[in-house]
C-alpha atoms as a PDB file:
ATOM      1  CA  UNK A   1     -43.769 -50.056  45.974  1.00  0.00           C
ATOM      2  CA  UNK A   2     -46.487 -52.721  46.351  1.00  0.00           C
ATOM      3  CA  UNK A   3     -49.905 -52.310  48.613  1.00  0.00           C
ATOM      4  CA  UNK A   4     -49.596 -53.908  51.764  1.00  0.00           C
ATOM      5  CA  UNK A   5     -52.825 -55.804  52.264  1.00  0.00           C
ATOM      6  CA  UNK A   6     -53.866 -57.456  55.899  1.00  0.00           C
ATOM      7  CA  UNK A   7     -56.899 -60.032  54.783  1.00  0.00           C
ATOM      8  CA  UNK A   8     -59.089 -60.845  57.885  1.00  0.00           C
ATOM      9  CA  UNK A   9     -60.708 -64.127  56.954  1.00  0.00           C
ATOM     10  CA  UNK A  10     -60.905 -67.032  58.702  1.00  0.00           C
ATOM     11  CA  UNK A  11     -62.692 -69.593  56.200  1.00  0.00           C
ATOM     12  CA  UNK A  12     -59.255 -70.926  54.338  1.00  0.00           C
ATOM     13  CA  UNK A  13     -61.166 -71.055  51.356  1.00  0.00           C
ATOM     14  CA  UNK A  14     -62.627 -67.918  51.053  1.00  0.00           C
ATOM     15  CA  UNK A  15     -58.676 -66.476  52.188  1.00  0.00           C
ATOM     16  CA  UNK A  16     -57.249 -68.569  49.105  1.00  0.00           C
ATOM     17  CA  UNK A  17     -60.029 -67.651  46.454  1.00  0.00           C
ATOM     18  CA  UNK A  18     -58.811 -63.795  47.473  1.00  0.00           C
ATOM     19  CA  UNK A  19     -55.499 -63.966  47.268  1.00  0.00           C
ATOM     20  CA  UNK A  20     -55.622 -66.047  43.790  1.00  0.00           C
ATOM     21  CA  UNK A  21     -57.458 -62.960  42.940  1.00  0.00           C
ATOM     22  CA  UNK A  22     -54.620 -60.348  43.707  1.00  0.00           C
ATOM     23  CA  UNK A  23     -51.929 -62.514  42.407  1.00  0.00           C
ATOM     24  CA  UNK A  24     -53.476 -63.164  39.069  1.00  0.00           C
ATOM     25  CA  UNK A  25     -54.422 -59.403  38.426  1.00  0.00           C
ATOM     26  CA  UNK A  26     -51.235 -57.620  39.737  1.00  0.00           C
ATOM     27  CA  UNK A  27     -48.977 -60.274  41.606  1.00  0.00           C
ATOM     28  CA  UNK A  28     -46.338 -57.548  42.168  1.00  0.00           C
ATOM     29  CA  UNK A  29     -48.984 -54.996  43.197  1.00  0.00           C
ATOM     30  CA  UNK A  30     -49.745 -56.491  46.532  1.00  0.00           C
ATOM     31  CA  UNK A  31     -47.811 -58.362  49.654  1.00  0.00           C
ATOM     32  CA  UNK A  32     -51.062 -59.843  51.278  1.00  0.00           C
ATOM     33  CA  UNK A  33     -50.705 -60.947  55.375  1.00  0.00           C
ATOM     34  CA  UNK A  34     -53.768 -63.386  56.125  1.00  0.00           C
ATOM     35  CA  UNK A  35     -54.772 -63.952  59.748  1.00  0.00           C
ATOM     36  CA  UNK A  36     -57.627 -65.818  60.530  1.00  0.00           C
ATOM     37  CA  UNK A  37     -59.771 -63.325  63.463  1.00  0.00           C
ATOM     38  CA  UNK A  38     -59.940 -60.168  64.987  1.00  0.00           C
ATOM     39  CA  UNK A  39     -57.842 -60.622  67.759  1.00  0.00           C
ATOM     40  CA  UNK A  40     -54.633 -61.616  65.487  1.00  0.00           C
ATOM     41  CA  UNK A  41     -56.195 -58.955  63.213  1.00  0.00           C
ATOM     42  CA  UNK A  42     -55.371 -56.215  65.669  1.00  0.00           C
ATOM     43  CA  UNK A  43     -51.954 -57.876  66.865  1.00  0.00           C
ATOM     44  CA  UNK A  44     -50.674 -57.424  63.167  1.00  0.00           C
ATOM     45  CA  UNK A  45     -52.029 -53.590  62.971  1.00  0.00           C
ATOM     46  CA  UNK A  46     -50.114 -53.038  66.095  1.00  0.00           C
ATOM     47  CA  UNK A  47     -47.086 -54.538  64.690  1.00  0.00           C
ATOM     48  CA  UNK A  48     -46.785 -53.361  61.089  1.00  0.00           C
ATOM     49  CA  UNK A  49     -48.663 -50.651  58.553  1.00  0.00           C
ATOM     50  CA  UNK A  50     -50.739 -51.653  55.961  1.00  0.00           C
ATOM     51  CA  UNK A  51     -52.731 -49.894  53.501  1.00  0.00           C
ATOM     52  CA  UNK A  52     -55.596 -51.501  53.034  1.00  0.00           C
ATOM     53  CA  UNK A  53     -57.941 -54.647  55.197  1.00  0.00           C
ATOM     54  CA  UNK A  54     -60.105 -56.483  54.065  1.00  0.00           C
ATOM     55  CA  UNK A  55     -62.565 -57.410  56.512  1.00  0.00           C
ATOM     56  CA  UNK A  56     -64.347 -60.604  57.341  1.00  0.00           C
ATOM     57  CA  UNK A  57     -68.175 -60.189  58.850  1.00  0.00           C
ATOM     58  CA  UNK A  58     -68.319 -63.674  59.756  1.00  0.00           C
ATOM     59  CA  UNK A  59     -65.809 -63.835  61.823  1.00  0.00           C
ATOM     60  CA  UNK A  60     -65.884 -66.275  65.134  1.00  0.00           C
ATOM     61  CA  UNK A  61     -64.304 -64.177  67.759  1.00  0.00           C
ATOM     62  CA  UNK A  62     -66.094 -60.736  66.286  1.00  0.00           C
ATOM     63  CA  UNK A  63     -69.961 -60.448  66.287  1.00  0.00           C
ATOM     64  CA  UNK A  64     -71.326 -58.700  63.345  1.00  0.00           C
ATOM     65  CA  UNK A  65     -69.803 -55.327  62.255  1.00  0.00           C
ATOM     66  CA  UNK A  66     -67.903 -54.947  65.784  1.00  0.00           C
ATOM     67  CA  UNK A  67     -64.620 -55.164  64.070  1.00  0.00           C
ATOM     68  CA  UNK A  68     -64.905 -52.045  61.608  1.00  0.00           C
ATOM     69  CA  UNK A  69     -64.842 -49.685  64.639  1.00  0.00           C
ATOM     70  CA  UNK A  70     -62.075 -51.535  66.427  1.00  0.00           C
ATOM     71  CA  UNK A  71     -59.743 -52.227  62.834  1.00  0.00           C
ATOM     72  CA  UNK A  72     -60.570 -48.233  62.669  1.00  0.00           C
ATOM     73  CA  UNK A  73     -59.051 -47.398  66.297  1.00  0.00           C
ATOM     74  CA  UNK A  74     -56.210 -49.464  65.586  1.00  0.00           C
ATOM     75  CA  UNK A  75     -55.442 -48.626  61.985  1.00  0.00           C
ATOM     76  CA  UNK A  76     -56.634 -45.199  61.322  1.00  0.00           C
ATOM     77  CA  UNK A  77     -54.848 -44.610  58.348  1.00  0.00           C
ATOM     78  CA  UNK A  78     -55.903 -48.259  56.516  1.00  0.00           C
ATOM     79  CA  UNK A  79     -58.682 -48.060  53.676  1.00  0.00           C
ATOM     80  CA  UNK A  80     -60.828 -50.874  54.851  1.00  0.00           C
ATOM     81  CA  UNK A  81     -63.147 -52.846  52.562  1.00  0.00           C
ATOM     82  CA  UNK A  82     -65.699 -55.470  54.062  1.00  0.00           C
ATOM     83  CA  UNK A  83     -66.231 -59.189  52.806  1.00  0.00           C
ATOM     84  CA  UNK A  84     -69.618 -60.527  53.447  1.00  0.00           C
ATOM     85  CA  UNK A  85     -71.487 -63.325  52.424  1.00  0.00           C
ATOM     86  CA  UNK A  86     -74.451 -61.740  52.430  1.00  0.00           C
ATOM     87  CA  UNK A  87     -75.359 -59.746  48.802  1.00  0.00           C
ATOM     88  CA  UNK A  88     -77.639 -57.322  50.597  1.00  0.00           C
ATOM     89  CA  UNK A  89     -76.749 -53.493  49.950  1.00  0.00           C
ATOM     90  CA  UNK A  90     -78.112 -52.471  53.931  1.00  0.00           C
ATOM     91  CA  UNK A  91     -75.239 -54.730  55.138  1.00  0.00           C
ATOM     92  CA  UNK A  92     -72.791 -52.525  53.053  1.00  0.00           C
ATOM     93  CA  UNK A  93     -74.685 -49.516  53.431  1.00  0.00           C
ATOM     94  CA  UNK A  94     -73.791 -50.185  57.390  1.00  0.00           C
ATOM     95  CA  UNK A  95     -70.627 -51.065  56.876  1.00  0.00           C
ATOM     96  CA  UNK A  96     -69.816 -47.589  55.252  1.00  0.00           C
ATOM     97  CA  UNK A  97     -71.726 -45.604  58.019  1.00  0.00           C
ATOM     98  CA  UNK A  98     -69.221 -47.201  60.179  1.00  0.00           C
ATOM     99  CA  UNK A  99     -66.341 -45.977  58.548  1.00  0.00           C
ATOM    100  CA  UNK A 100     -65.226 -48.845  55.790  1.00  0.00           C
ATOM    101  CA  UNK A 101     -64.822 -47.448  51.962  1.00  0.00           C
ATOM    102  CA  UNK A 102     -66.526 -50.676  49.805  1.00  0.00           C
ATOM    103  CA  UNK A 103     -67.988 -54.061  50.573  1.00  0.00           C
ATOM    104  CA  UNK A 104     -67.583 -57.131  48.545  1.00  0.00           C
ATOM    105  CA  UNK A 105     -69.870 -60.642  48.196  1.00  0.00           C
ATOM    106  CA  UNK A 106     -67.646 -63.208  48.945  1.00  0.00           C
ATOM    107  CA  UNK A 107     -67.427 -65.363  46.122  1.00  0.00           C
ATOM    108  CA  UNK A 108     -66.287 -65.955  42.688  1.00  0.00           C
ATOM    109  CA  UNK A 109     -68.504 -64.160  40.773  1.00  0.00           C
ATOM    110  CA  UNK A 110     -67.714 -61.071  42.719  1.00  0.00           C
ATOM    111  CA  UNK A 111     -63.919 -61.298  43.295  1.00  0.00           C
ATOM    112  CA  UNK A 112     -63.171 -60.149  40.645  1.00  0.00           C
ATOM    113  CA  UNK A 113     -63.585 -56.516  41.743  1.00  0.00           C
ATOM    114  CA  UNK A 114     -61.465 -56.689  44.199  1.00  0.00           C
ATOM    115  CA  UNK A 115     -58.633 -54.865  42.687  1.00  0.00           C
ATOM    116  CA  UNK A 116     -60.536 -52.606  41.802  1.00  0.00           C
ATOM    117  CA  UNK A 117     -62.132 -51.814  45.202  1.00  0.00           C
ATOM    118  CA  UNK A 118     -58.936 -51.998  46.858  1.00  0.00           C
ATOM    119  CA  UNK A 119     -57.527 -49.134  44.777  1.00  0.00           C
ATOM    120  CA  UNK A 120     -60.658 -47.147  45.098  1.00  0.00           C
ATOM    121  CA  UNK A 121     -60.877 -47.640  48.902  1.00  0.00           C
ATOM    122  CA  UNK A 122     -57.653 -46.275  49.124  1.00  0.00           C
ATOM    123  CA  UNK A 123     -58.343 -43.482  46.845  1.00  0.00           C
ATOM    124  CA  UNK A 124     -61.663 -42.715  49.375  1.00  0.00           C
ATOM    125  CA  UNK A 125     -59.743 -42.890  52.401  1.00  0.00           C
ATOM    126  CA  UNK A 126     -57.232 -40.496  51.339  1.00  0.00           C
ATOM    127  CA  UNK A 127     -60.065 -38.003  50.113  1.00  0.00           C
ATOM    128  CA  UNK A 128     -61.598 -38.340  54.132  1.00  0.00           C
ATOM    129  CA  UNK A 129     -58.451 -37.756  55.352  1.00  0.00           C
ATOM    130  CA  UNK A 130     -57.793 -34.437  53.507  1.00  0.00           C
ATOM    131  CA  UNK A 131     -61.078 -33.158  54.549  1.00  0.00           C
ATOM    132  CA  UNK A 132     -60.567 -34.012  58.243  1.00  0.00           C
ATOM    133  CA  UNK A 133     -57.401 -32.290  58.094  1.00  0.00           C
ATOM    134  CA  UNK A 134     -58.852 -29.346  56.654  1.00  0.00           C
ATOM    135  CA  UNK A 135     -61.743 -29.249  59.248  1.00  0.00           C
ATOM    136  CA  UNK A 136     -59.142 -29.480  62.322  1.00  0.00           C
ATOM    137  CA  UNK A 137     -56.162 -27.307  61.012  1.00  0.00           C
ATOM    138  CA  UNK A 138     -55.226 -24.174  60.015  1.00  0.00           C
ATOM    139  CA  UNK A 139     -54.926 -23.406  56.447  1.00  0.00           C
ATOM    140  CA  UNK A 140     -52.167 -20.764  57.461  1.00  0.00           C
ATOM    141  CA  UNK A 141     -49.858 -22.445  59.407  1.00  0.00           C
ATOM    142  CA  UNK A 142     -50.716 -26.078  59.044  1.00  0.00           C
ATOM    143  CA  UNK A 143     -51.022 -26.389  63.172  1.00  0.00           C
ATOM    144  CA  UNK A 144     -53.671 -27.811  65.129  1.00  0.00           C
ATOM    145  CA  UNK A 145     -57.080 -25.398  65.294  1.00  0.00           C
ATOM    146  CA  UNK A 146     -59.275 -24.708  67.766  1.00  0.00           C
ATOM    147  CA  UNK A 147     -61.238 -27.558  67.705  1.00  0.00           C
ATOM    148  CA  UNK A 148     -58.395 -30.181  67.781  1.00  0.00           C
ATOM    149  CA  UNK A 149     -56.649 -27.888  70.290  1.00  0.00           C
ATOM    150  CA  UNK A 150     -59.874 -28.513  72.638  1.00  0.00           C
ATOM    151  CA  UNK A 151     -59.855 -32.368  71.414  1.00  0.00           C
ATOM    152  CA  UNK A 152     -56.242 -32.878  72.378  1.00  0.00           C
ATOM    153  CA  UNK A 153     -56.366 -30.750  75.770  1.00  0.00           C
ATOM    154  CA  UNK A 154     -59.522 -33.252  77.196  1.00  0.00           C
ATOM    155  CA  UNK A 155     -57.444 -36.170  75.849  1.00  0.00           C
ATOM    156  CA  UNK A 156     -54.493 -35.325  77.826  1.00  0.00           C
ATOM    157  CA  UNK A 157     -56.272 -33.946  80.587  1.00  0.00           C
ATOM    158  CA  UNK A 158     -58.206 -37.050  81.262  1.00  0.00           C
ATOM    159  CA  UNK A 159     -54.771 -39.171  80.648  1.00  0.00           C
ATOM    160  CA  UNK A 160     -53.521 -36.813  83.448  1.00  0.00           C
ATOM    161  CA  UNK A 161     -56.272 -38.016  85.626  1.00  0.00           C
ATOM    162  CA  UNK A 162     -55.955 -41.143  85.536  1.00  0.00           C
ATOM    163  CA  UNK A 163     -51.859 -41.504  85.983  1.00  0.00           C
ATOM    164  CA  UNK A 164     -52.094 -38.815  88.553  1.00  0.00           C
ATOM    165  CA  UNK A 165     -50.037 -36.773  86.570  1.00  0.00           C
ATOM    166  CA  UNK A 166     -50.243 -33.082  85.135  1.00  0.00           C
ATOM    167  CA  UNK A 167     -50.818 -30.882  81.936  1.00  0.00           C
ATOM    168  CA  UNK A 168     -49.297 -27.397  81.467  1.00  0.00           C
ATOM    169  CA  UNK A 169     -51.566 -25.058  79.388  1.00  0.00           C
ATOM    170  CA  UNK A 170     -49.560 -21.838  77.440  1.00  0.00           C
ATOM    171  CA  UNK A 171     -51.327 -18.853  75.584  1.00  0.00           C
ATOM    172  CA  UNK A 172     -49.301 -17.156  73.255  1.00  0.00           C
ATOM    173  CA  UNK A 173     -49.718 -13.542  71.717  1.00  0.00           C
ATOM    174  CA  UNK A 174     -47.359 -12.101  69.237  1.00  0.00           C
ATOM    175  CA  UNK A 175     -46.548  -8.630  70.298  1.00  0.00           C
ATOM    176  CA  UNK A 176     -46.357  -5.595  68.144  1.00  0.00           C
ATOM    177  CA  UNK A 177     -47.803  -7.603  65.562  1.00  0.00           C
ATOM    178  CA  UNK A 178     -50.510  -5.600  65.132  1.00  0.00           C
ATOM    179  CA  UNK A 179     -48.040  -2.558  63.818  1.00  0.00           C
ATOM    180  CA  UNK A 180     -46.456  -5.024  60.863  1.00  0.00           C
ATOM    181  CA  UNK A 181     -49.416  -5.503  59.508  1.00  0.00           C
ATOM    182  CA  UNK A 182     -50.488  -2.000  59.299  1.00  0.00           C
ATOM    183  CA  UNK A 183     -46.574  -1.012  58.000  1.00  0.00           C
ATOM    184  CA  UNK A 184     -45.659  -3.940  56.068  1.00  0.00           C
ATOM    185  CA  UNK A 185     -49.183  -5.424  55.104  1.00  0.00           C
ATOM    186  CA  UNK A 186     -50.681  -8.683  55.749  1.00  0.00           C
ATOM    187  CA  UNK A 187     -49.109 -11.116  53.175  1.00  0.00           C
ATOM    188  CA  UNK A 188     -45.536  -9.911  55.320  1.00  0.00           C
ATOM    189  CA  UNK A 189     -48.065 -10.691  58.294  1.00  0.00           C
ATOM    190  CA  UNK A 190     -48.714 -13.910  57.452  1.00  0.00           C
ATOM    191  CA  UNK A 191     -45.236 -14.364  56.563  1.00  0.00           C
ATOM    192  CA  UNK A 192     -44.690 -13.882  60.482  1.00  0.00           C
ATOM    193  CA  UNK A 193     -47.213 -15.815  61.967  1.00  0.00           C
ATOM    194  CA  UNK A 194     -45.869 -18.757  59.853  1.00  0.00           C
ATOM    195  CA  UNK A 195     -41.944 -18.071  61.212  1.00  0.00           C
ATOM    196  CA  UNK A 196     -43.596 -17.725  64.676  1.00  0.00           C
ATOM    197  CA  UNK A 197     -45.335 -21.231  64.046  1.00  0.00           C
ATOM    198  CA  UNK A 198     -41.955 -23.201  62.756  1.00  0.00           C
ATOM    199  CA  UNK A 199     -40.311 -21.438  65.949  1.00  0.00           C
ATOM    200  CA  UNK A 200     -42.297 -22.928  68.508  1.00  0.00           C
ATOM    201  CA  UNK A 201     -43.096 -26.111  66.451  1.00  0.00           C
ATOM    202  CA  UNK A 202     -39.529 -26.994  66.514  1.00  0.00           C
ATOM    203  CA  UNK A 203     -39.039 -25.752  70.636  1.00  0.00           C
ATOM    204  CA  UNK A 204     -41.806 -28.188  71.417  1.00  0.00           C
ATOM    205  CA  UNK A 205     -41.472 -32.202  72.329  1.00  0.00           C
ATOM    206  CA  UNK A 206     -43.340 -34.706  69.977  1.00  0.00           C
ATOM    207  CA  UNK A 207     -45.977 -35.149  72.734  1.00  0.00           C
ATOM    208  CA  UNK A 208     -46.885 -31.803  72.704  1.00  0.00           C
ATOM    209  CA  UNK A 209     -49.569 -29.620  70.858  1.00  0.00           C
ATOM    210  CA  UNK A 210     -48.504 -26.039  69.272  1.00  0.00           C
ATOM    211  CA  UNK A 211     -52.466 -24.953  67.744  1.00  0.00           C
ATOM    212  CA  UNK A 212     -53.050 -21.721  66.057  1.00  0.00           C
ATOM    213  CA  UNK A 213     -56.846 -20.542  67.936  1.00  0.00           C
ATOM    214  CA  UNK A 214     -57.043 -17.007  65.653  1.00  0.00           C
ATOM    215  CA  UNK A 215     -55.123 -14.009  64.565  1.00  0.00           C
ATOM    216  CA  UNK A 216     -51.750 -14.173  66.341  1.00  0.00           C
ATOM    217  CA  UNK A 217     -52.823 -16.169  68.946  1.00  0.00           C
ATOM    218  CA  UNK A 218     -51.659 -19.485  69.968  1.00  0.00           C
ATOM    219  CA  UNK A 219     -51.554 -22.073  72.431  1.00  0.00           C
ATOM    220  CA  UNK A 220     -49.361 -24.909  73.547  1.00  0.00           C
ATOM    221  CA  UNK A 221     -50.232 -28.384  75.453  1.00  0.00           C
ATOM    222  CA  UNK A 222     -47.320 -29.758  77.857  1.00  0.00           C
ATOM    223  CA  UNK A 223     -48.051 -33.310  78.821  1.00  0.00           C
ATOM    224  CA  UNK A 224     -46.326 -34.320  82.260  1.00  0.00           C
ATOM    225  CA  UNK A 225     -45.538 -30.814  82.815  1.00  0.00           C
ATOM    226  CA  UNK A 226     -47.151 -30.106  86.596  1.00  0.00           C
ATOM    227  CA  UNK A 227     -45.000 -27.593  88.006  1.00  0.00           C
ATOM    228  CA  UNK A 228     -44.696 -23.687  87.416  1.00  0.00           C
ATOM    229  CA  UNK A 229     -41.043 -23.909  86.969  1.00  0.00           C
ATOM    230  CA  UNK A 230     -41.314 -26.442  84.593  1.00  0.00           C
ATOM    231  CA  UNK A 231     -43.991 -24.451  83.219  1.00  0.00           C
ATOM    232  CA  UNK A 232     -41.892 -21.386  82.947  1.00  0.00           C
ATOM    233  CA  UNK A 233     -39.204 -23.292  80.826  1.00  0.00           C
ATOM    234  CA  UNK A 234     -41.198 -24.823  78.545  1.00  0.00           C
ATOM    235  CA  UNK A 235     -42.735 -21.009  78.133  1.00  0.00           C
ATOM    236  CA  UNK A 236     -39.230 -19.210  77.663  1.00  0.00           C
ATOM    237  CA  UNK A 237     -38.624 -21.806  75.401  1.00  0.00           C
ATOM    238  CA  UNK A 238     -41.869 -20.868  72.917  1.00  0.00           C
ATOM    239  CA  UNK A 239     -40.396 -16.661  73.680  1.00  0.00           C
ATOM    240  CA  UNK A 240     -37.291 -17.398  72.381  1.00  0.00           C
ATOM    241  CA  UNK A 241     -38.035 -19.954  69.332  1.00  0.00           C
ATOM    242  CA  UNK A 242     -40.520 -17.986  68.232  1.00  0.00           C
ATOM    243  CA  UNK A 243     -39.068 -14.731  68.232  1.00  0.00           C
ATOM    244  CA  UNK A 244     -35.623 -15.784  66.733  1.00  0.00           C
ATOM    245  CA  UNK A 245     -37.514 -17.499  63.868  1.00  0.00           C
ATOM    246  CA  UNK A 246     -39.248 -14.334  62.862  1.00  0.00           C
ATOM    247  CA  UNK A 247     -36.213 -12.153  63.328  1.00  0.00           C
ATOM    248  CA  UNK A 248     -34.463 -14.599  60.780  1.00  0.00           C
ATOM    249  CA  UNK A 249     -37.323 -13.469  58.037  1.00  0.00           C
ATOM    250  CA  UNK A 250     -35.131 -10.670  58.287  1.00  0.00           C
ATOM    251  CA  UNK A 251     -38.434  -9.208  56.336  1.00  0.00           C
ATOM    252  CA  UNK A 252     -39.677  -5.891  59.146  1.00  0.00           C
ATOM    253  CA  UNK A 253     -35.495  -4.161  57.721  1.00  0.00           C
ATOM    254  CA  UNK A 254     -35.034  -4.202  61.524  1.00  0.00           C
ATOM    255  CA  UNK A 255     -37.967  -1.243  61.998  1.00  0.00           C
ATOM    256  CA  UNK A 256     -40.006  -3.804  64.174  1.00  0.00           C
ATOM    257  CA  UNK A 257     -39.212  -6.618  66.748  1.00  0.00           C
ATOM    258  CA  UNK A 258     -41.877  -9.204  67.231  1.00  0.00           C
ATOM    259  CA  UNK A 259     -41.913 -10.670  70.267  1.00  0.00           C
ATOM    260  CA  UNK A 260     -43.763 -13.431  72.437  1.00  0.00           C
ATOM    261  CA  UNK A 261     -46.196 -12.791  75.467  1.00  0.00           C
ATOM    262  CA  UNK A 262     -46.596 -16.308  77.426  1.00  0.00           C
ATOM    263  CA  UNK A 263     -49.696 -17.255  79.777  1.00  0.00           C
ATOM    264  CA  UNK A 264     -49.513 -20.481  81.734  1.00  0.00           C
ATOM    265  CA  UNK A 265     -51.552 -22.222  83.673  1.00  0.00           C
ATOM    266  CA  UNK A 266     -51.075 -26.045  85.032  1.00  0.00           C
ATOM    267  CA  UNK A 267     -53.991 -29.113  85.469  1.00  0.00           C
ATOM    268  CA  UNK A 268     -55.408 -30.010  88.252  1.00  0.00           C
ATOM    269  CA  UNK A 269     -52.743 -27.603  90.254  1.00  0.00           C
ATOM    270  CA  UNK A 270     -54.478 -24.625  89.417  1.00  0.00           C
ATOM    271  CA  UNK A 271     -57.816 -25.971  88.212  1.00  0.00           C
ATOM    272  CA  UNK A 272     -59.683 -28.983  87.373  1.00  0.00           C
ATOM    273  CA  UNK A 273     -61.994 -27.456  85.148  1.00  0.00           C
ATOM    274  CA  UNK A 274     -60.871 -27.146  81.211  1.00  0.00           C
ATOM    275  CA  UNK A 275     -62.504 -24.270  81.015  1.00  0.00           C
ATOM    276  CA  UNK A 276     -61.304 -22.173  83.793  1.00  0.00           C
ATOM    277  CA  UNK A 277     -57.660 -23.560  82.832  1.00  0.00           C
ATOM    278  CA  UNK A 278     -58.065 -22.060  79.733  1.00  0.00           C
ATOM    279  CA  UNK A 279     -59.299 -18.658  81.048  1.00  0.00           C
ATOM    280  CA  UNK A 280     -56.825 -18.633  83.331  1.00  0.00           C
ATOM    281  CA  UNK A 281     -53.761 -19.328  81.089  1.00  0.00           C
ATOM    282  CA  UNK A 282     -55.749 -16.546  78.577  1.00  0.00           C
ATOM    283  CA  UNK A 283     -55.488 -14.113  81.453  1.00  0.00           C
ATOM    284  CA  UNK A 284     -51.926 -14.698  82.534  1.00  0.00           C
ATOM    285  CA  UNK A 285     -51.223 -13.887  78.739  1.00  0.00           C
ATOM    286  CA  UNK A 286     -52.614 -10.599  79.040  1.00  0.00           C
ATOM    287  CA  UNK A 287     -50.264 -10.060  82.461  1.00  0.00           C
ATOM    288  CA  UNK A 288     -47.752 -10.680  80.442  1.00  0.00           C
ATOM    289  CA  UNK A 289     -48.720  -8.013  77.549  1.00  0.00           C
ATOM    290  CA  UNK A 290     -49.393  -5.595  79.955  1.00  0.00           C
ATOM    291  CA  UNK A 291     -45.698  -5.732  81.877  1.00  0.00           C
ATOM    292  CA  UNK A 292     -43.891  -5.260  78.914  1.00  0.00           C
ATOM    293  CA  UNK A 293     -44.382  -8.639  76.776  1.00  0.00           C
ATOM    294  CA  UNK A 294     -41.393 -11.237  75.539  1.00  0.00           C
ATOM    295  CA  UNK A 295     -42.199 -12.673  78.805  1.00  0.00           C
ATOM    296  CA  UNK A 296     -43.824 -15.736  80.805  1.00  0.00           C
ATOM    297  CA  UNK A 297     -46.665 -15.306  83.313  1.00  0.00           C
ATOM    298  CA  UNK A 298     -47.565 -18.164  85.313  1.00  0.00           C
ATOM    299  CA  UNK A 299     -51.508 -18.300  86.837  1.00  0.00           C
ATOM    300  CA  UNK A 300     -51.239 -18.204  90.631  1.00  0.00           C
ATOM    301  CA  UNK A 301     -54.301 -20.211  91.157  1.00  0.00           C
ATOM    302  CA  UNK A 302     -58.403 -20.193  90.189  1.00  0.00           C
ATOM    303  CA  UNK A 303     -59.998 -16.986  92.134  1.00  0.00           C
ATOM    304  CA  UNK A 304     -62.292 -18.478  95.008  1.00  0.00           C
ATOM    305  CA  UNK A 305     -65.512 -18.778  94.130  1.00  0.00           C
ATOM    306  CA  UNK A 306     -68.119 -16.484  96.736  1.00  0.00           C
ATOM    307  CA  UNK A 307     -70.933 -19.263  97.732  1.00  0.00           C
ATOM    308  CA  UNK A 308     -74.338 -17.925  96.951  1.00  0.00           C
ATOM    309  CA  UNK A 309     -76.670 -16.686  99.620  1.00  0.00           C
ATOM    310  CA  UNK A 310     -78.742 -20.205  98.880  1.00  0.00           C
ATOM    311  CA  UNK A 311     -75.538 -22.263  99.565  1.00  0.00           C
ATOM    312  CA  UNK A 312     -75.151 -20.481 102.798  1.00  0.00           C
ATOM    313  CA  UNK A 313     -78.254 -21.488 103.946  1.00  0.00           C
ATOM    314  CA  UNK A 314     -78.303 -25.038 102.782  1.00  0.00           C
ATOM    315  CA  UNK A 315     -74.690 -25.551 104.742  1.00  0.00           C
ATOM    316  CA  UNK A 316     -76.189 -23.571 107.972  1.00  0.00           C
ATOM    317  CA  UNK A 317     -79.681 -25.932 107.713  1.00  0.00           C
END
């Protein structure tokens, strides 16, 4: 399956000189797309995939290095290697700091690398990609961790904002958990919280977020849900997914159920602040626990907040 190669280069010269270069070392290797700026850059990232682009510096409707960020934003997945026509390692040395794997000298006498740096590029970008992974999932479960869980939640939060729309926040806690792994041990634990992540995975919309935050906790993120009924189907929804898919283990020999305790709270109805949305969707959780779990708790609202004795003053003065 060949490389599919976007070259950003709008000197005709320089474009042909490159593309001799693919064809002669591997013509069957690459299927090369050559646009001529940024802009027409960026319309063929939004219109097909490719592997790899190779960047122009010198281009006339980009200044400088301002198209490595923006090829980045539109093509995160794309090794990108930098052509310059300036042999000075701080212009590739800047290049890299902004997130492209190699830079090249324009001309014949360098060229010939090319291949070469293409297939190492790739090789690089792969490599940061399986780190960043690593540092934003969980190695359990594969789902989004904390971090990206917070990540995500501002992201759609602040999309919320701005359509005037609304985000539904769920906690999740596996109930009687806690006994399996003392009876059963933890590799049938983590045998569970696995099931329990398929389970609501697969009860979940593509727009949505399931992240594992610890233990046998987890939490969901509902874009465009802004109601508490909604908010109470999407939660039976995780209760029911997730339970069934551990009971299918068929691994406790029917001596323990697990079951799903729901939390919810809703942006902005409830809160505007990320942080009290969390606390509260954490606290309707533990409502749930406490009457009786495999259940859904919606948050009521944010507890009003007593004005301090200098407050008082300032509004009286």
């Amino acid at each position: 399956m060949p490389l599919h190669v976007l070259l950003v280069e709008d000197d005709p010269f320089d474009a042909e000189l490159a593309e001799l270069e693919l064809r002669r070392e591997r013509a069957e290797r690459y299927e090369v797309r050559h646009v001529p700026g940024l802009e027409a850059a960026l319309a063929a990232l939004a219109d097909a995939r490719f592997d790899v682009v190779l960047l122009d510096l010198g281009l006339p409707d980009a200044c400088g290095f301002e198209g490595v960020p923006r090829v980045i934003a539109n093509a995160p997945e794309a090794a990108i290697i930098v052509l310059t026509g300036q042999d000075d390692d701080a212009v590739g040395a800047q290049a890299v700091a902004l997130g492209a794997q190699d830079f090249l000298v324009k001309g014949v006498g360098e060229l010939h690398r090319l291949s070469r740096a293409i297939e190492l590029g790739i090789e690089r970008k792969r490599r940061m990609e399986a780190v960043r992974h690593a540092g934003l999932h969980d190695p359990l479960t594969g789902l989004p961790n904390r971090a990206l869980f917070d990540d995500r939640l501002a992201a759609a939060a602040n999309r919320a904002a701005r359509y005037g729309e609304g985000v539904a926040v769920a906690f999740v806690d596996l109930d009687g958990f806690k006994a399996v792994n003392d009876r059963f041990g933890h590799a049938t634990g983590d045998e569970v919280l696995k099931a329990a992540a398929r389970g609501m995975s697969e009860a979940v919309r593509a727009i949505d977020t399931v992240a594992r935050l610890g233990g046998d906790e987890f939490a969901c993120i509902y874009p465009g849900v802004a109601d508490p009924q909604g908010a109470r189907v999407v939660g039976k929804r995780l209760v029911l997914a997730g339970a069934e898919a551990v009971a299918a283990l068929d691994l406790l020999g029917g001596e323990l159920e697990v079951t799903l305790s729901v939390g919810m709270a809703l942006y902005p109805q409830h809160t505007k602040s990320l942080g009290e949305l969390v606390r509260l969707a954490d606290e309707a959780m533990y409502a749930a626990k406490r009457a009786g779990g495999a259940r859904v708790v919606v948050a009521r609202r944010a507890p009003l907040r007593v004005p301090t004795a200098i407050e008082e003053r300032s509004k009286a003065g």
